[in-house]
C-alpha atoms as a PDB file:
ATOM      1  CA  UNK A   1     105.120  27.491 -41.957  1.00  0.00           C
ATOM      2  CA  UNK A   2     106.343  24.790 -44.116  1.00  0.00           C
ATOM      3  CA  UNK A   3     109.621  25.304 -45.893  1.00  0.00           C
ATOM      4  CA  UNK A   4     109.752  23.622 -49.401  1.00  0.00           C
ATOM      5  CA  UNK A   5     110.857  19.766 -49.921  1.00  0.00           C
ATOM      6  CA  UNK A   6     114.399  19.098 -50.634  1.00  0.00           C
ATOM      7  CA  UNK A   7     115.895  15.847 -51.049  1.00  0.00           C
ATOM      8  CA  UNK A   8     119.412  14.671 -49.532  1.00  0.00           C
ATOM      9  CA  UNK A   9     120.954  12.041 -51.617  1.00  0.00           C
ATOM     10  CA  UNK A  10     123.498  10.019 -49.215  1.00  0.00           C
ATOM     11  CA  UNK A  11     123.461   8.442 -46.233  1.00  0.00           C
ATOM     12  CA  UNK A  12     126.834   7.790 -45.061  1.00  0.00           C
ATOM     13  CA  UNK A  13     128.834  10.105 -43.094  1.00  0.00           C
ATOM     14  CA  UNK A  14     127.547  13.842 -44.013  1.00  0.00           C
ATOM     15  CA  UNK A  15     123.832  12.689 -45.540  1.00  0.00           C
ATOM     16  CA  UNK A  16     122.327  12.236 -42.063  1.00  0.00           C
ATOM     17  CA  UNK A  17     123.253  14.960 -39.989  1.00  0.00           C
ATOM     18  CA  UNK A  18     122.441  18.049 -43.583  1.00  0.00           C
ATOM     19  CA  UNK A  19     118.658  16.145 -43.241  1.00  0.00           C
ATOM     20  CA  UNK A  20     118.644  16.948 -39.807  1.00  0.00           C
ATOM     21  CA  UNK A  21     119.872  20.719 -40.458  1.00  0.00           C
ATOM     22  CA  UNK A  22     117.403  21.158 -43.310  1.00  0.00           C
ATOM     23  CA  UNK A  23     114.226  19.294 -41.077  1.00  0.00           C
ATOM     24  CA  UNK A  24     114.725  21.297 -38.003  1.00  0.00           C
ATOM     25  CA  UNK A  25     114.053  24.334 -40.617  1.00  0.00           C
ATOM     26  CA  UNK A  26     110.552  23.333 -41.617  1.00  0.00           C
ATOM     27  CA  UNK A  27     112.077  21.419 -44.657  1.00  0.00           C
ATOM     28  CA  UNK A  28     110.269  17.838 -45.538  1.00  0.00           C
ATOM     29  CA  UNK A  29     113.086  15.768 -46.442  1.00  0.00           C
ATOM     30  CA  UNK A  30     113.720  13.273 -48.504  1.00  0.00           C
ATOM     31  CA  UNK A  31     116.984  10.898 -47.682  1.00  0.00           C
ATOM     32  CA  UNK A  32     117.814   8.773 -50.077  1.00  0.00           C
ATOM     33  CA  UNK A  33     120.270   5.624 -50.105  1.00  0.00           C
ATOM     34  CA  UNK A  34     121.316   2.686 -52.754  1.00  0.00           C
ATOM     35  CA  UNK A  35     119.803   0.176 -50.392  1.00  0.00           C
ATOM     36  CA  UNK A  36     117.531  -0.169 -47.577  1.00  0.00           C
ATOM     37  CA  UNK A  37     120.266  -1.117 -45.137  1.00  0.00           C
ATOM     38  CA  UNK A  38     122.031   2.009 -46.118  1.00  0.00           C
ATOM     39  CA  UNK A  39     119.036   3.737 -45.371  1.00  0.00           C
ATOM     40  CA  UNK A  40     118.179   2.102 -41.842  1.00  0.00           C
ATOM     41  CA  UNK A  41     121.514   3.392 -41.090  1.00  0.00           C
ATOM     42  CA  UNK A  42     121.046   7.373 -42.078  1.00  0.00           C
ATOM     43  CA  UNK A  43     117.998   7.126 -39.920  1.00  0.00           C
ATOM     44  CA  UNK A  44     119.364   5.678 -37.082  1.00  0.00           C
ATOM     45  CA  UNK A  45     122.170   8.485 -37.686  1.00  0.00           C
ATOM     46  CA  UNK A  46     119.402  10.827 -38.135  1.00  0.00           C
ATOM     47  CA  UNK A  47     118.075   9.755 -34.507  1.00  0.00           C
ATOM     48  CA  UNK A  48     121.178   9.791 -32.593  1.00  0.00           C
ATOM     49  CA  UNK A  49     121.870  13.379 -34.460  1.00  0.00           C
ATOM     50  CA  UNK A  50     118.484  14.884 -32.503  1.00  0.00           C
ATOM     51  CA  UNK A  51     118.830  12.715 -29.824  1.00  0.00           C
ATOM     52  CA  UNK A  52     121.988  14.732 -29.374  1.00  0.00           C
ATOM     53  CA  UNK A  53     120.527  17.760 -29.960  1.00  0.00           C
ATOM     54  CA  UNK A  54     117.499  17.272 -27.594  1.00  0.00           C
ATOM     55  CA  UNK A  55     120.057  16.078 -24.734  1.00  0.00           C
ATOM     56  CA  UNK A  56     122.043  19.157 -24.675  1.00  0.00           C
ATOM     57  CA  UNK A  57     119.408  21.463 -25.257  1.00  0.00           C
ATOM     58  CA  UNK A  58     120.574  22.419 -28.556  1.00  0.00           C
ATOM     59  CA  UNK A  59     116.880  22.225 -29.793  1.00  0.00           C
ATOM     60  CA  UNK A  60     113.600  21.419 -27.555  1.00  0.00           C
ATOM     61  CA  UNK A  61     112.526  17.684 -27.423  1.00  0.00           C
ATOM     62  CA  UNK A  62     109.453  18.709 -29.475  1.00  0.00           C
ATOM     63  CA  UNK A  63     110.694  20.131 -31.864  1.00  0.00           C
ATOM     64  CA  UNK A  64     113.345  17.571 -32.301  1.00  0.00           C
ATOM     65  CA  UNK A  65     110.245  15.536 -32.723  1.00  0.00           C
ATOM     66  CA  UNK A  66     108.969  17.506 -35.329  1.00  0.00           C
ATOM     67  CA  UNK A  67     111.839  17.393 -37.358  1.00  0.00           C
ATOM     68  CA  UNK A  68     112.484  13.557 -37.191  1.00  0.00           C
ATOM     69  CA  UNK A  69     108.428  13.526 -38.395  1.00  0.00           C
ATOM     70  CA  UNK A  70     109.915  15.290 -41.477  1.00  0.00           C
ATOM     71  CA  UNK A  71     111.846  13.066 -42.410  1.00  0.00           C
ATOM     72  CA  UNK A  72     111.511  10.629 -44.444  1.00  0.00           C
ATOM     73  CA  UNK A  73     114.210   7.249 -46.148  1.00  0.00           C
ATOM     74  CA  UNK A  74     113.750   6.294 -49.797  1.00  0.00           C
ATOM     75  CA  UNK A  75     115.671   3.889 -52.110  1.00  0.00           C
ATOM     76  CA  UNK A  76     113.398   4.946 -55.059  1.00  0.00           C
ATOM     77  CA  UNK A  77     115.532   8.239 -56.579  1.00  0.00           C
ATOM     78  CA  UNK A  78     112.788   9.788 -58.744  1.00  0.00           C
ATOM     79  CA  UNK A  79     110.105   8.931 -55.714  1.00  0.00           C
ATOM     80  CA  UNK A  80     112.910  11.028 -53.950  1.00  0.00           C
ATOM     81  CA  UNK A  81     113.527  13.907 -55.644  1.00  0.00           C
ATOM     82  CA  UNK A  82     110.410  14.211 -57.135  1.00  0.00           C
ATOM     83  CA  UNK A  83     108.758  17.224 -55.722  1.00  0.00           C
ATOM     84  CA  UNK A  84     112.175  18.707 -53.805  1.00  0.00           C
ATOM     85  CA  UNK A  85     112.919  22.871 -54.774  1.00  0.00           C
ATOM     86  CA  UNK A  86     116.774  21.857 -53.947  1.00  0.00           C
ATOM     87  CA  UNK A  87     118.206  18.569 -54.218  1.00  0.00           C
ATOM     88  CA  UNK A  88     121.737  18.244 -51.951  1.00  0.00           C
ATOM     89  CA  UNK A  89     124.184  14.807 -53.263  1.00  0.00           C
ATOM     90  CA  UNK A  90     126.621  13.610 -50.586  1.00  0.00           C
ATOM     91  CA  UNK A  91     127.626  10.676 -52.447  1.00  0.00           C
ATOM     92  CA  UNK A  92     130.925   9.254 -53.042  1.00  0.00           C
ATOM     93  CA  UNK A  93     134.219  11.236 -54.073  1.00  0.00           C
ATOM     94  CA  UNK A  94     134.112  10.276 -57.520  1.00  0.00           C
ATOM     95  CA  UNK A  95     134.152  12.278 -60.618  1.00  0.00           C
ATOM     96  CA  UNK A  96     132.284   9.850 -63.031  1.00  0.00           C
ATOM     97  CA  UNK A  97     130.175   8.592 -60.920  1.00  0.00           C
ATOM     98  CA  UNK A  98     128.382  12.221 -59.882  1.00  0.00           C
ATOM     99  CA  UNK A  99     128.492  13.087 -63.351  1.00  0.00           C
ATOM    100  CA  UNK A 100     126.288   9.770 -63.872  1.00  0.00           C
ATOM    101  CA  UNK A 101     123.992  10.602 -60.873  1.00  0.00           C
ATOM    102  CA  UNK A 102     123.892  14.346 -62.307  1.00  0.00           C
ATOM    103  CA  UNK A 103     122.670  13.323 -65.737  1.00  0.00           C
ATOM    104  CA  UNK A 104     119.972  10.911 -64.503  1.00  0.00           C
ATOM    105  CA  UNK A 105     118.664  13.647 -62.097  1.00  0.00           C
ATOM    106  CA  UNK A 106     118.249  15.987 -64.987  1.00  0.00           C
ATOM    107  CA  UNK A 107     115.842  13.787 -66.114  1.00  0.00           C
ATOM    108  CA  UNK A 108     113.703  13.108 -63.096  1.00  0.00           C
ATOM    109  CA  UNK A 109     113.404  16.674 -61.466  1.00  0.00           C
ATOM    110  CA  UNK A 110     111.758  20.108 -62.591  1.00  0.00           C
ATOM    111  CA  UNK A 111     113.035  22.981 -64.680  1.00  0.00           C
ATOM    112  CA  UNK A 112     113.592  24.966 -61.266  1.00  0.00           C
ATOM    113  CA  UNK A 113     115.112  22.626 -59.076  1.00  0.00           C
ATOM    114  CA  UNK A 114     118.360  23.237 -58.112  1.00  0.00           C
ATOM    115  CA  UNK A 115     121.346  20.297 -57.674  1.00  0.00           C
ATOM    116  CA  UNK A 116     124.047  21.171 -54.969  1.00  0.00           C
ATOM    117  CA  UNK A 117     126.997  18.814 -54.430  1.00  0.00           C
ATOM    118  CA  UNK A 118     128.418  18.556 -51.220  1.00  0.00           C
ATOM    119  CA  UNK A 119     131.513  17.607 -52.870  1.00  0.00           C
ATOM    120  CA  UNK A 120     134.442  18.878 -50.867  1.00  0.00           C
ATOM    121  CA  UNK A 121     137.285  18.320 -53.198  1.00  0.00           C
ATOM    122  CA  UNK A 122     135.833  18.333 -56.748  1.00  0.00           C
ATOM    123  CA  UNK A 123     135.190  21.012 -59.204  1.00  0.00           C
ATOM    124  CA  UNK A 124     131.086  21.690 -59.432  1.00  0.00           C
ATOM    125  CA  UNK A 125     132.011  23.074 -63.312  1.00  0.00           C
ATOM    126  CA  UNK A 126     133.689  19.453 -63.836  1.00  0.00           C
ATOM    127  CA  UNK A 127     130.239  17.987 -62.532  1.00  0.00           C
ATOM    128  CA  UNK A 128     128.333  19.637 -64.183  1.00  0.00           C
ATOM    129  CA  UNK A 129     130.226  19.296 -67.599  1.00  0.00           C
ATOM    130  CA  UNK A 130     127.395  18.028 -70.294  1.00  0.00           C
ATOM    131  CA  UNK A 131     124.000  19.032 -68.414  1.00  0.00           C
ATOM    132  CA  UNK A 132     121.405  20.401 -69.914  1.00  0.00           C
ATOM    133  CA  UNK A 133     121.352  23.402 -67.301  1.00  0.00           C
ATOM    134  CA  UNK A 134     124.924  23.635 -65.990  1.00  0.00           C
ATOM    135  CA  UNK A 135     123.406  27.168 -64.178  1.00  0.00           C
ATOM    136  CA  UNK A 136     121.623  25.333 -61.578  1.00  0.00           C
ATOM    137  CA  UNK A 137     124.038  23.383 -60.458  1.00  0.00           C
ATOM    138  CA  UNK A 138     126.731  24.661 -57.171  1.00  0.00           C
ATOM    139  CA  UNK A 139     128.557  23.246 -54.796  1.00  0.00           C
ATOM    140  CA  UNK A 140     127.381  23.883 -50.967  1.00  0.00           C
ATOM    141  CA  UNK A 141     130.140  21.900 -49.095  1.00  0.00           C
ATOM    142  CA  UNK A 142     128.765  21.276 -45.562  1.00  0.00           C
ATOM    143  CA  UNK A 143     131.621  20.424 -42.494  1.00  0.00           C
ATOM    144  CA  UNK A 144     131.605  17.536 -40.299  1.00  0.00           C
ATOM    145  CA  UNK A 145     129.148  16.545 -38.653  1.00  0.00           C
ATOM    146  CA  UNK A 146     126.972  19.230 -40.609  1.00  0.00           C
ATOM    147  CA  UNK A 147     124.333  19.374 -37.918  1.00  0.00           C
ATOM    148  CA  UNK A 148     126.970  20.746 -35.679  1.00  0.00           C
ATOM    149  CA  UNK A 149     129.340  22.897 -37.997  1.00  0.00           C
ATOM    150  CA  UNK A 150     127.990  26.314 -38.963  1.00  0.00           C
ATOM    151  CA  UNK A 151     130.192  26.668 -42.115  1.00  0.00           C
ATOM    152  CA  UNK A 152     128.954  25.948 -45.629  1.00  0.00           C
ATOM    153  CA  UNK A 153     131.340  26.489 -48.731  1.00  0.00           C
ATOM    154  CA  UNK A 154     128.911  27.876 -51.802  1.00  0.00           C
ATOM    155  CA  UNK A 155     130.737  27.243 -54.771  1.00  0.00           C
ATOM    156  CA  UNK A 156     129.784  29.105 -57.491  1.00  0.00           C
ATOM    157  CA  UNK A 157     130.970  27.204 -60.891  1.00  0.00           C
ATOM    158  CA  UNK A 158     132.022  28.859 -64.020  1.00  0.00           C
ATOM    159  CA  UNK A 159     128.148  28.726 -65.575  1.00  0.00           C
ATOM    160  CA  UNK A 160     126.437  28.527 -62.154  1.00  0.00           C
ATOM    161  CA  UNK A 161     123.630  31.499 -61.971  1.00  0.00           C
ATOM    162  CA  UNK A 162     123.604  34.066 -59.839  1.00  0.00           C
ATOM    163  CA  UNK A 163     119.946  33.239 -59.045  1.00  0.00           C
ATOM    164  CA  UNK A 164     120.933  29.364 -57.841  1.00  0.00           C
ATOM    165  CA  UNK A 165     123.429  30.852 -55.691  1.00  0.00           C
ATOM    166  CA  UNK A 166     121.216  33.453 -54.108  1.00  0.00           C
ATOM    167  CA  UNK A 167     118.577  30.753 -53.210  1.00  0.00           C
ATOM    168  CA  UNK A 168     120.738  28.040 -51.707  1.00  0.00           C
ATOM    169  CA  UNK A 169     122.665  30.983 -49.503  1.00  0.00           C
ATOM    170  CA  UNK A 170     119.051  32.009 -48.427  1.00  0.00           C
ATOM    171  CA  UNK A 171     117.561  28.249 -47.503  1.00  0.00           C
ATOM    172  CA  UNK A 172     121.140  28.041 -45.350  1.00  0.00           C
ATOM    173  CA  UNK A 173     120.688  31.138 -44.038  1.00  0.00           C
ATOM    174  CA  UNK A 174     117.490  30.638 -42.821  1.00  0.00           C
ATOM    175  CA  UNK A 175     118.687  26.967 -41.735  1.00  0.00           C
ATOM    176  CA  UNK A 176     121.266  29.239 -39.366  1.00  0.00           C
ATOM    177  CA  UNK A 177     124.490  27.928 -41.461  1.00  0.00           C
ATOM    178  CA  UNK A 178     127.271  30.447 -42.231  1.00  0.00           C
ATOM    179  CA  UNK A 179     127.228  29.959 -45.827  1.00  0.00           C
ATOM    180  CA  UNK A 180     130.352  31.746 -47.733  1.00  0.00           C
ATOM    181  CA  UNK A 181     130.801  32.273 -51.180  1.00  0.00           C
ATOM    182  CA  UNK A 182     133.417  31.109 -52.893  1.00  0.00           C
ATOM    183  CA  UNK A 183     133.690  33.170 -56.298  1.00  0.00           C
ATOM    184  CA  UNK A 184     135.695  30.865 -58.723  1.00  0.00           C
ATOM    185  CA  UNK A 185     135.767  27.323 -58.837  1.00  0.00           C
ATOM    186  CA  UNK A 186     139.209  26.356 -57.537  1.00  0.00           C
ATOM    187  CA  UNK A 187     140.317  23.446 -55.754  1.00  0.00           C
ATOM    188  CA  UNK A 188     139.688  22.834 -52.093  1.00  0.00           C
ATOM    189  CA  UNK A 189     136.927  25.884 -52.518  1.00  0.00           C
ATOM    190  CA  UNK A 190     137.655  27.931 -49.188  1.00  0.00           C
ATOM    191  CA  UNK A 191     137.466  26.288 -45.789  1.00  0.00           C
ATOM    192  CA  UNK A 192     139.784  23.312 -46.891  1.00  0.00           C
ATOM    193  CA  UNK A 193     142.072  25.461 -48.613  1.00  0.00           C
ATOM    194  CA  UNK A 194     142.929  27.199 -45.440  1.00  0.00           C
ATOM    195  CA  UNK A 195     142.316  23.998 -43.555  1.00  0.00           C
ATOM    196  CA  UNK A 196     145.311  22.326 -45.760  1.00  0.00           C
ATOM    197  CA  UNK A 197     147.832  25.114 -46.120  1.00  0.00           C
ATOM    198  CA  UNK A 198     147.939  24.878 -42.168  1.00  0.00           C
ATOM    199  CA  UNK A 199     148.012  21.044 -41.701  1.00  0.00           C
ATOM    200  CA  UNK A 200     151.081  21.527 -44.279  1.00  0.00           C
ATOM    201  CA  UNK A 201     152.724  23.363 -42.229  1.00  0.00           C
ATOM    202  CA  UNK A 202     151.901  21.292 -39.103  1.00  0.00           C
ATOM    203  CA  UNK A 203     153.433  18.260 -40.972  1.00  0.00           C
ATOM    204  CA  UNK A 204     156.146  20.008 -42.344  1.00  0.00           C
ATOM    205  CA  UNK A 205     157.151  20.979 -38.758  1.00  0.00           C
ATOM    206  CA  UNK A 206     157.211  17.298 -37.338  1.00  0.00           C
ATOM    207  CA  UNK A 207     158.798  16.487 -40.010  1.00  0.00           C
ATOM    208  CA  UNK A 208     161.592  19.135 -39.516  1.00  0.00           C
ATOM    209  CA  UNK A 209     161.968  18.233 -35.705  1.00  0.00           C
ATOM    210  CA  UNK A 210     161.064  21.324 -34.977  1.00  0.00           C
ATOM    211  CA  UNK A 211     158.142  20.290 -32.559  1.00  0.00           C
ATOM    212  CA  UNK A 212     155.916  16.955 -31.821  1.00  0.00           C
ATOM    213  CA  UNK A 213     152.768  16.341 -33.515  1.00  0.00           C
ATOM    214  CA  UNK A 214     151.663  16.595 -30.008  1.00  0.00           C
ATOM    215  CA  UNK A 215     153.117  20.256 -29.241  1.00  0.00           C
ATOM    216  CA  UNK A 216     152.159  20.878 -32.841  1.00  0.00           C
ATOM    217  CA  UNK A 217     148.315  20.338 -32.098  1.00  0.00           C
ATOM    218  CA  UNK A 218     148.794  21.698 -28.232  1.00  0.00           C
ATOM    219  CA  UNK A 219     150.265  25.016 -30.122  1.00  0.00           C
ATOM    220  CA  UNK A 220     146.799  25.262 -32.456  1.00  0.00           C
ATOM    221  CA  UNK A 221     143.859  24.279 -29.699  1.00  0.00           C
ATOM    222  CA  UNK A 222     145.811  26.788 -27.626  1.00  0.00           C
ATOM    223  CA  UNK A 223     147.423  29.682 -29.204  1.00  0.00           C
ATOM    224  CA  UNK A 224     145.559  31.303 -32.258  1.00  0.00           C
ATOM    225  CA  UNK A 225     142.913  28.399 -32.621  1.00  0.00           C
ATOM    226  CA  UNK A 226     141.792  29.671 -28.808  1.00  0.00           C
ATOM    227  CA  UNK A 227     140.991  32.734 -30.669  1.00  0.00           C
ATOM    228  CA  UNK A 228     139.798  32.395 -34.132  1.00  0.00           C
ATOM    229  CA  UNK A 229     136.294  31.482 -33.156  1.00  0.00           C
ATOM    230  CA  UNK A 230     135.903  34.919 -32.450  1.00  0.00           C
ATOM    231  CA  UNK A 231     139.266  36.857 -34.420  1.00  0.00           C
ATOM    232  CA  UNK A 232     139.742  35.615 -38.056  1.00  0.00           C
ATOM    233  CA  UNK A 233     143.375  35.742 -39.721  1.00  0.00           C
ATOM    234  CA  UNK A 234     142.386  39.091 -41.195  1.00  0.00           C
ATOM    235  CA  UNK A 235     140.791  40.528 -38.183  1.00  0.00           C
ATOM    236  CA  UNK A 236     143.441  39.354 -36.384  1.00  0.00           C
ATOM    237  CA  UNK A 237     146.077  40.951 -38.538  1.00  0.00           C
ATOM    238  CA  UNK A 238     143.911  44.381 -38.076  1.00  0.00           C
ATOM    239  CA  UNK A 239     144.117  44.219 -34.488  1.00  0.00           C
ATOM    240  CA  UNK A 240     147.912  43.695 -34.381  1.00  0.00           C
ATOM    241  CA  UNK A 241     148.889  46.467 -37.087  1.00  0.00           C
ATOM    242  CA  UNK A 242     149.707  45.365 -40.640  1.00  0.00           C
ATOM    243  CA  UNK A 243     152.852  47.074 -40.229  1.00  0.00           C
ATOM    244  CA  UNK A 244     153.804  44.676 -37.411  1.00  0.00           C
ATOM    245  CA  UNK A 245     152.593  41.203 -39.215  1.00  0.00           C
ATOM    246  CA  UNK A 246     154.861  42.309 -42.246  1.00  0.00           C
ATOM    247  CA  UNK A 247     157.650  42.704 -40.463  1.00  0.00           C
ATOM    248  CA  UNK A 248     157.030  39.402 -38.854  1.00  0.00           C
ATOM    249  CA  UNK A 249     156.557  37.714 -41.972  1.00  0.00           C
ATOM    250  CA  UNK A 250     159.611  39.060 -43.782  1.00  0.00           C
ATOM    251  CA  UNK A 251     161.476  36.443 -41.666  1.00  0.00           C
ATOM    252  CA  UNK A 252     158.812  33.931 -40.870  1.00  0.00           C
ATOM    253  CA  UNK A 253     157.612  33.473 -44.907  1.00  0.00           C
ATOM    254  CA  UNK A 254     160.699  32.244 -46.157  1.00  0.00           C
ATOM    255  CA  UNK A 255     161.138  29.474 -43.919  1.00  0.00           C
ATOM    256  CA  UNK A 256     157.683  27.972 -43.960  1.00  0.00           C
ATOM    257  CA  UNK A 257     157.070  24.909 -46.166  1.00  0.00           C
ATOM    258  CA  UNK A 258     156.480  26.285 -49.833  1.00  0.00           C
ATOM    259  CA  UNK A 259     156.305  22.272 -51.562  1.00  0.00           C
ATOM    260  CA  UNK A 260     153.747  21.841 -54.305  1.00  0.00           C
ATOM    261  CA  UNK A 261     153.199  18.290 -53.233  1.00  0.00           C
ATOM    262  CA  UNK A 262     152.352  16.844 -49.705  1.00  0.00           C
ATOM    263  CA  UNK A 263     155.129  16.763 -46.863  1.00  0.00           C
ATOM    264  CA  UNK A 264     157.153  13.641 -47.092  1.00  0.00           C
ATOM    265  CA  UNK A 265     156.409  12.312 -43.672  1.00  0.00           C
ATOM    266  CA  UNK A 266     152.810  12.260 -44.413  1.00  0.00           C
ATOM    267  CA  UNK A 267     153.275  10.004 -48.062  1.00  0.00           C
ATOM    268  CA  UNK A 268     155.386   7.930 -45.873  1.00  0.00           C
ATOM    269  CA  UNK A 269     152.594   7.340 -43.533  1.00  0.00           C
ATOM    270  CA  UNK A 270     150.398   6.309 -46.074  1.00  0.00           C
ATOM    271  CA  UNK A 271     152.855   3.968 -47.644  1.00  0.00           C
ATOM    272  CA  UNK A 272     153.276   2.087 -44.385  1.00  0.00           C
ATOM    273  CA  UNK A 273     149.757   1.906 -44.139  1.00  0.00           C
ATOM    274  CA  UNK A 274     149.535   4.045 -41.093  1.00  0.00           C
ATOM    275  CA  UNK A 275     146.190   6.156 -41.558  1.00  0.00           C
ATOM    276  CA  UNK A 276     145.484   7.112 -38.123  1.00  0.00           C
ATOM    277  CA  UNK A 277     142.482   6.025 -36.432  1.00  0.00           C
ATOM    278  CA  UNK A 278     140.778   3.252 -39.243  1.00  0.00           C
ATOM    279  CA  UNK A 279     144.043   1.583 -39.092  1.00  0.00           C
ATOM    280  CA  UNK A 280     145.132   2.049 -35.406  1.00  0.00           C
ATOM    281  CA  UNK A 281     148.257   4.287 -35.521  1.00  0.00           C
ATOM    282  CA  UNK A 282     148.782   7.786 -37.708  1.00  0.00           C
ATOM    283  CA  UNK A 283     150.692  10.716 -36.134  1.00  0.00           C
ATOM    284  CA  UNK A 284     149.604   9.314 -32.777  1.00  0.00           C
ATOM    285  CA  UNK A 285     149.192   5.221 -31.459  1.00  0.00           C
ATOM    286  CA  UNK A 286     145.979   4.873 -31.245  1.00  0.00           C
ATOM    287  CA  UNK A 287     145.464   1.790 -29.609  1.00  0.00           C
ATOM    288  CA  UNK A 288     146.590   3.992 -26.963  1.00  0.00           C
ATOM    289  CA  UNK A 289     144.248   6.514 -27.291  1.00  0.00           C
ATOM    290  CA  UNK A 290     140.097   5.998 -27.373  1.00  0.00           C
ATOM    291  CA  UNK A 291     138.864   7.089 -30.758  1.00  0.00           C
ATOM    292  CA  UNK A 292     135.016   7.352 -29.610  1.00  0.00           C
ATOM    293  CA  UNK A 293     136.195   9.374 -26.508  1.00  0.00           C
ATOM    294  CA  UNK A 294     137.867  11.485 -28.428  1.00  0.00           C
ATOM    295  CA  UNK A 295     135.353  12.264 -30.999  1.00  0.00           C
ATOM    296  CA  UNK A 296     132.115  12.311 -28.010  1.00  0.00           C
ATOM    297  CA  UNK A 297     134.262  15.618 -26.709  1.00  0.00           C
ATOM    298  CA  UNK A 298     134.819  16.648 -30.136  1.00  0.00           C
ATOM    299  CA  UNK A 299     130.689  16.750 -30.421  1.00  0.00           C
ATOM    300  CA  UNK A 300     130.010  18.267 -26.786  1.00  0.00           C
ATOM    301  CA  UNK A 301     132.500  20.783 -27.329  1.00  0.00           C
ATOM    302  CA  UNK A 302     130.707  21.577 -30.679  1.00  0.00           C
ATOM    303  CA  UNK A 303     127.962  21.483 -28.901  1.00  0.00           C
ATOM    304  CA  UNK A 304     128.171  23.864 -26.207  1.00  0.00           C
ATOM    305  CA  UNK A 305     129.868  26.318 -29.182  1.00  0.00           C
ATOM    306  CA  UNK A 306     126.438  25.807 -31.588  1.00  0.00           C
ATOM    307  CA  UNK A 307     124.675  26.777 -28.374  1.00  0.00           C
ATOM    308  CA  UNK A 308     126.500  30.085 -27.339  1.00  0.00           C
ATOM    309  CA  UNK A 309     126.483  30.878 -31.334  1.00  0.00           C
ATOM    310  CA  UNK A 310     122.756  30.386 -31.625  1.00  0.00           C
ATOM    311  CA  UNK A 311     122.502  31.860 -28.013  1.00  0.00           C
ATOM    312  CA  UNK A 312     124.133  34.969 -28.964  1.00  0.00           C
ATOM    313  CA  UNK A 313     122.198  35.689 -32.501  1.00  0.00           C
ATOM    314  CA  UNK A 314     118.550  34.852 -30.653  1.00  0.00           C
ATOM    315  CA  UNK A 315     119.775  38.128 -28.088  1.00  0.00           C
ATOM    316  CA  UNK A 316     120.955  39.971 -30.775  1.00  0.00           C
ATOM    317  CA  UNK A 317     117.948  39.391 -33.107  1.00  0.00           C
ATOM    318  CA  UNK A 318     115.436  39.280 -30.240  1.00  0.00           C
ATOM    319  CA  UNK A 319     114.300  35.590 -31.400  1.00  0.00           C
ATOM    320  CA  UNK A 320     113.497  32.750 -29.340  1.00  0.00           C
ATOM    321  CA  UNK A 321     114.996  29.115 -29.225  1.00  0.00           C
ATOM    322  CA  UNK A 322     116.183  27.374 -31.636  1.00  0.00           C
ATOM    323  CA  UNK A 323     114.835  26.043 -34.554  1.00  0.00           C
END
């Protein structure tokens, strides 16, 4: 059965691959760029997204096929979001400029539709500052590449209604995301707050000389990364005894990094102009290193995860293949 229209406004890095999750649900999409080059590009993105998919097994070639049909590029906005239940922005990361998209799209869409920003640093109450209907509007924060990552961040902001949240956590739902709700509208929302209280630390570390960046990320992929995909921190801390991580954390706490600004080291590596892989060197030389190697196992070890996931919930629900 056909799901309703939604429109994804975006096509750079996250745009492409939330079309593809929302498509391969039923959804007719709308993808909509500033230009037609930038929307040639999310389509080709879109392609090499189910072409992915398809190749691994991820999804069946038809209905891959299906999906792409659904799918449609448009540089007119209002032609775009005209008949979509849920419109999703992934534009840029800047405050005035969403609030300018925002206000415009209050003017082209219904009285029921529903405007999630994929915004993963901004407040969705600061974005929503001014509208007409501030209660429709939430943040659902999709990871990278979204048609990979099960996690989406639902942001509920300080007028947001209880009925917009309800309905975006039931189209990801049904789109086989892992949508959590994040209950007050603080900065980095959930996923990136516990993302960045850990890469602290991992900086903080190097910078100490406590341990290479290299032993640093070796330590992660191998020690309690191995097992958080199927332990989280507070299952984790179950299993061990709460009496036990106290007492470890009576001496541990006090020596972690506690700074209310970033690490030094990592300022400094900005200030030299060393960003990592866009300008060739970071915490690791990468001209020594292949960045498209590296992320092509990034997405087939993604891959083979999405598969065991999706594997696991068909047994347990007694559905077939994905979509």
């Amino acid at each position: 059965m056909t799901q309703p229209a939604l429109a994804v406004l975006g096509t750079g890095m996250m745009g492409p691959g939330m079309a593809v999750t929302f498509a391969l649900a039923d959804h007719p999409v709308a993808l909509w760029g500033r230009t037609d080059a930038s929307v040639q590009r999310g389509l080709a993105a879109v392609d090499a997204a189910l072409a992915l998919l398809a190749g691994a097994e991820v999804v069946a070639r038809p209905a891959a096929d299906a999906a792409r049909a659904r799918i449609r590029g448009e540089t007119d906005l209002a032609a775009a979001v005209r008949d979509a239940a849920v419109v999703f922005e992934s534009i840029a990361e800047d405050l005035e400029v969403k609030r300018a998209l925002y206000a415009r799209l209050e003017t082209l869409v219904g009285a029921s539709t529903i405007l999630a920003s994929n915004t993963s640093a901004l407040r969705i109450t600061a974005i929503a500052a001014g509208l007409q209907r501030p209660e429709r509007v939430v943040t659902a924060h999709f990871w990278n590449p979204p048609h990979l990552m099960p996690l989406v961040d639902v942001v509920r902001g300080e007028r947001t209604s209880q009925a917009t949240v309800d309905t975006v956590r039931a189209l990801l739902l049904r789109a086989r995301k892992k949508p959590v709700l994040v209950q007050k509208d603080v900065p980095g929302q959930l996923g990136n707050r516990l993302q960045h209280a850990l890469n602290r630390e991992a900086f903080y570390i190097v910078q100490q000389g406590i341990a290479s960046a290299e032993d640093v990320d070796t330590a992660i992929k191998y020690g309690p990364g191995f097992r958080w995909p199927i332990l989280g921190p507070n299952e984790a801390a179950d299993v061990a005894g709460l009496d036990l991580v106290l007492a470890v954390q009576a001496y541990t706490v006090p020596a972690l990094c506690s700074g209310e600004e970033s690490v030094a080291l990592l300022r400094g590596l900005v200030a030299r102009g060393e960003l990592g892989v866009k300008s060739g060197r970071g915490f690791y030389d990468w001209s020594r290193r292949d960045p498209a190697a590296v992320k092509a196992a990034r997405d087939r070890f993604l891959v083979q995860r999405l598969k065991d996931l999706l594997a696991a919930e068909s047994a347990a629900t007694g559905e077939g293949e994905h979509p």
